[in-house]
Structures are given as C-alpha cells and as structure tokens.
N, C-alpha and C. Protein backbone atom coordinates (compact mmCIF):
# COMPACT_ATOMS: atom_id res chain seq x y z
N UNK A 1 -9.02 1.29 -2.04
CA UNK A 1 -8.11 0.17 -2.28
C UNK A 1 -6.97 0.23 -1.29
N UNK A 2 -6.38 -0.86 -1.19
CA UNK A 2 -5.02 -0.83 0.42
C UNK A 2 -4.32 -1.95 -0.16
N UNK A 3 -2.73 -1.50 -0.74
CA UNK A 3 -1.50 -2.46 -1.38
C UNK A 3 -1.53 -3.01 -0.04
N UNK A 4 -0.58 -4.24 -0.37
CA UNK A 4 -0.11 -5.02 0.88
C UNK A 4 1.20 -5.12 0.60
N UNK A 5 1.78 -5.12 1.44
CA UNK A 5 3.21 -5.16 1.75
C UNK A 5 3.68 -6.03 2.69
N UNK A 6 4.60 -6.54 2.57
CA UNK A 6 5.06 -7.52 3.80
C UNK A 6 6.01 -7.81 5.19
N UNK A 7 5.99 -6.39 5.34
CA UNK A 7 6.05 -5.48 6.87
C UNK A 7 5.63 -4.25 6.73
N UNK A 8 6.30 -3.95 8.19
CA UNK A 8 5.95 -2.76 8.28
C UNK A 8 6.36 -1.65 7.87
N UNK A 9 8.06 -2.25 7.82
CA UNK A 9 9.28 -1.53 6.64
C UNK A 9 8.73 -1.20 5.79
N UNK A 10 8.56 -1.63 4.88
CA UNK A 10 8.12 -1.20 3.42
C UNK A 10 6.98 -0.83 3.51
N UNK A 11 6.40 -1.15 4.36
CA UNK A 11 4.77 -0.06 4.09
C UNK A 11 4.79 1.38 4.55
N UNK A 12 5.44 1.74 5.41
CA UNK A 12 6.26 2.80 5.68
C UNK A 12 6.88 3.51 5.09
N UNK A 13 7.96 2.88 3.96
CA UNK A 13 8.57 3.50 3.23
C UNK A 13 8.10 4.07 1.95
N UNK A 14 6.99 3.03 1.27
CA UNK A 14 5.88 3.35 0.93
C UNK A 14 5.30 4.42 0.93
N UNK A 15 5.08 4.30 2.13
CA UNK A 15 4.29 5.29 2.68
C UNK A 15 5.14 7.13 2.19
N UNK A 16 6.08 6.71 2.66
CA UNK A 16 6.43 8.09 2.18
C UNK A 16 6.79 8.50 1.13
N UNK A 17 7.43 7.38 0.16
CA UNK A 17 7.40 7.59 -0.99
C UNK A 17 6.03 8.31 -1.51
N UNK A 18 4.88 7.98 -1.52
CA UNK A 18 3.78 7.84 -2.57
C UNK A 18 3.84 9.20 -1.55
N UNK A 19 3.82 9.70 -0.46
CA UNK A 19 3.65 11.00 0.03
C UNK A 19 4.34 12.31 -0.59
N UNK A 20 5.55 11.84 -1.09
CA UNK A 20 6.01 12.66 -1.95
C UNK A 20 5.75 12.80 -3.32
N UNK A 21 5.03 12.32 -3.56
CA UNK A 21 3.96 12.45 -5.01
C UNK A 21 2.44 12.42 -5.08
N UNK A 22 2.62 13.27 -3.74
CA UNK A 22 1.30 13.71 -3.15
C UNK A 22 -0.32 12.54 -3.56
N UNK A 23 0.56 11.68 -3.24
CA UNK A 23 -0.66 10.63 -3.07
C UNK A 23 -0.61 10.19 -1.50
N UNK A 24 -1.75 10.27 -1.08
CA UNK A 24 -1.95 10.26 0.65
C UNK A 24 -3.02 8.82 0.80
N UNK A 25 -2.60 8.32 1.70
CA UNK A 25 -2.69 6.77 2.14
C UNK A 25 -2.47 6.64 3.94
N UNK A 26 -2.76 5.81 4.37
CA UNK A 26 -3.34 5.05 5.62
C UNK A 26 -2.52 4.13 5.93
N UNK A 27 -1.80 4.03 6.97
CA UNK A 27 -1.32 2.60 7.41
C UNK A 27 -2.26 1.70 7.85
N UNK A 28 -2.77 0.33 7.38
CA UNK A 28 -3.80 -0.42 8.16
C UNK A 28 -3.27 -1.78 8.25
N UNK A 29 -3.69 -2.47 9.55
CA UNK A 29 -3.58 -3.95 9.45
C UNK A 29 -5.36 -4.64 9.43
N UNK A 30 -5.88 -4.14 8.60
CA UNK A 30 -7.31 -4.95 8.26
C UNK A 30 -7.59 -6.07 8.38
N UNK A 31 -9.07 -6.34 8.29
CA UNK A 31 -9.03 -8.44 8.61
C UNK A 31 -8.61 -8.14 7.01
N UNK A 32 -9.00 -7.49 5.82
CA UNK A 32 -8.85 -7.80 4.55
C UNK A 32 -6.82 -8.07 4.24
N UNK A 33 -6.10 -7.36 4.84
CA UNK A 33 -4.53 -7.35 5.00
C UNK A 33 -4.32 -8.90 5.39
N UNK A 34 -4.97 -9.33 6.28
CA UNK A 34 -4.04 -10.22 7.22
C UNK A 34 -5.03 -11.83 6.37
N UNK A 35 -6.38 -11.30 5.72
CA UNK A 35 -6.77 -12.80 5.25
C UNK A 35 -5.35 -12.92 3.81
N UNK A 36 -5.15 -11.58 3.33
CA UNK A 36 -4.21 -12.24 2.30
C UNK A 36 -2.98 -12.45 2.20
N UNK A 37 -2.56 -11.75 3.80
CA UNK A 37 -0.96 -12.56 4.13
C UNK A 37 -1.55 -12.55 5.43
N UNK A 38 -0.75 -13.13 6.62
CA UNK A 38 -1.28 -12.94 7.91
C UNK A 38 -0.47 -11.77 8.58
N UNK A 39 0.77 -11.73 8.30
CA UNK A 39 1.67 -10.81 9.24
C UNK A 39 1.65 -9.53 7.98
N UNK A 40 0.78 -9.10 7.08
CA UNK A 40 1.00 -8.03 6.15
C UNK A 40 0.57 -6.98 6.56
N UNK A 41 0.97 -6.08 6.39
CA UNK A 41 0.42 -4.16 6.58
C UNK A 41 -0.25 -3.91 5.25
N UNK A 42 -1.16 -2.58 5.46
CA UNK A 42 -1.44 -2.11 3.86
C UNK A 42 -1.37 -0.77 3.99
N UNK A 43 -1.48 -0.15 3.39
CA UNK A 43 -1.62 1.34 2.88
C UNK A 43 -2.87 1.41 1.74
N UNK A 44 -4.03 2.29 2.64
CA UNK A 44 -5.18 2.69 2.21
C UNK A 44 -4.94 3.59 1.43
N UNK A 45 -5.26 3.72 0.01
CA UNK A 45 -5.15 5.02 -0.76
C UNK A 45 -6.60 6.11 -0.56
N UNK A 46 -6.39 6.92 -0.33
CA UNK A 46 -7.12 8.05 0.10
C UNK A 46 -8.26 8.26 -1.39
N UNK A 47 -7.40 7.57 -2.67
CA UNK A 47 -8.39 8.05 -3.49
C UNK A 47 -7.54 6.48 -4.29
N UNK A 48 -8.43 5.48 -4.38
CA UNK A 48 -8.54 4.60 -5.08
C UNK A 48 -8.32 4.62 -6.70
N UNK A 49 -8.20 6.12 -7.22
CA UNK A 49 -8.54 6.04 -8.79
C UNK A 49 -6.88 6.10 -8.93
N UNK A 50 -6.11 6.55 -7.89
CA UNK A 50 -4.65 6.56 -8.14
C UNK A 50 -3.84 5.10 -8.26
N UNK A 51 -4.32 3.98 -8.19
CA UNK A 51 -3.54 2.69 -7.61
C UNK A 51 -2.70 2.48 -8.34
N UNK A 52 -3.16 2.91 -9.80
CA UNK A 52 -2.03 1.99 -10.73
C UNK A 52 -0.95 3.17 -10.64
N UNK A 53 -0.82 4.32 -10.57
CA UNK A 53 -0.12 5.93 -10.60
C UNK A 53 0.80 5.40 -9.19
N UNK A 54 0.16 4.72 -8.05
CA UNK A 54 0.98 4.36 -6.99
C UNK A 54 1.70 3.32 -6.89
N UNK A 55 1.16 2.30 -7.83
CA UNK A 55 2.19 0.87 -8.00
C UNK A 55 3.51 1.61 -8.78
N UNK A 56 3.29 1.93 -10.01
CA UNK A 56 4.49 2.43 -10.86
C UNK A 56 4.99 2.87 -10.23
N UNK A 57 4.68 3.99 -9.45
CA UNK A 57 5.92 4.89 -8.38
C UNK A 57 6.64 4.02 -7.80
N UNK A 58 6.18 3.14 -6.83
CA UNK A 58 6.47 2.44 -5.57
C UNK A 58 7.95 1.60 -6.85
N UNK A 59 7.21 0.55 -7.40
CA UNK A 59 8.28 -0.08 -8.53
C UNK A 59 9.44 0.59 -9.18
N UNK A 60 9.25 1.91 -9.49
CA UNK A 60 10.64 2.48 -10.01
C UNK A 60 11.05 2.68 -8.56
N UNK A 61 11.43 2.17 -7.76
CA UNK A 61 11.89 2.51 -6.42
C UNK A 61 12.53 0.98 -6.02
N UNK A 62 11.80 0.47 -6.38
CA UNK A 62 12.04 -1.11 -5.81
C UNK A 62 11.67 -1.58 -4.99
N UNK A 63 10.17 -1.09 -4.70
CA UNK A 63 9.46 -1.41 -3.60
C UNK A 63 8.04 -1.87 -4.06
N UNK A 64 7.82 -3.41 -3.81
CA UNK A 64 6.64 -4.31 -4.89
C UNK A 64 5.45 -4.66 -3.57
N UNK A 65 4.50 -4.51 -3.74
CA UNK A 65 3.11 -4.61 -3.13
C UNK A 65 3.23 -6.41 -3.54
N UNK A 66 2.53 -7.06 -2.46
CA UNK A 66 2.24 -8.00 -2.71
C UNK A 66 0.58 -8.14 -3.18
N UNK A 67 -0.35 -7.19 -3.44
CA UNK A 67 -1.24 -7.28 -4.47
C UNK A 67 -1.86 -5.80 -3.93
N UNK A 68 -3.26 -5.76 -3.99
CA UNK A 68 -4.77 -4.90 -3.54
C UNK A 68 -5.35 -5.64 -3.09
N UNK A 69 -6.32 -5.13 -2.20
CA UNK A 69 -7.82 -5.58 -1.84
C UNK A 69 -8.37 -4.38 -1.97
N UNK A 70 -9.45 -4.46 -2.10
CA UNK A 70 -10.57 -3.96 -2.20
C UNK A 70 -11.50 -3.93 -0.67
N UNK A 71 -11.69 -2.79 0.15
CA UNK A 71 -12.00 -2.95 1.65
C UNK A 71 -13.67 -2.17 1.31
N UNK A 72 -14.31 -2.77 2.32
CA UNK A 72 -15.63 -1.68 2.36
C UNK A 72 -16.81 -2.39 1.87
C-alpha cells in the first residue's frame, strides 16, 4: 500500500515520523500517486498490514494522507 500526500514536505516528514515507530516505507512518485493527484508523492509501506497503525501515527501529528492505493 503507498499514502499520498501532497508534496514532498509531508511525505518526508512522514516519512520520518512513521520511521520512528519503526515502520519503514519508500518515497515514490508512481503512475498509481500521480493518477490520484498529479503533483502527489507516496510512501510505500514496506509491510502493508501496518496502514491503519501508520495513518493514526501520522494524524496524532497533524499530518493527513490524502488516501491509499493499492500498487502491484
């Protein structure tokens, strides 16, 4: 699964957030990223069964995914 975010800022920050709760993820700009925003980044989760464990994190932070896709 890969959140979308709507730069690169926050996918980044993201990014390190969820790194410090040892959930490990991918920076990607996919065709699947850009069909559901055009200018969006995502972050690939390394293990898909974590997504909802990585939204909550990201949210008590104040940092909101503009959805998932599903890649592959």
């Amino acid at each position: 699964m890969t959140l979308i975010f709507t730069s690169v800022t926050y996918a980044l920050k993201a990014l390190r957030l969820l790194a410090d709760h040892h959930i490990h993820t991918t920076l990607t700009r996919s065709p699947a990223v850009t069909a559901v925003r055009g200018c969006g980044y995502g972050l690939r989760l390394a293990d898909p069964s974590r997504l909802e464990e990585a939204k909550r994190i990201l949210e008590r932070q104040g940092v909101y995914s503009l959805g998932a896709v599903k890649e592959g």
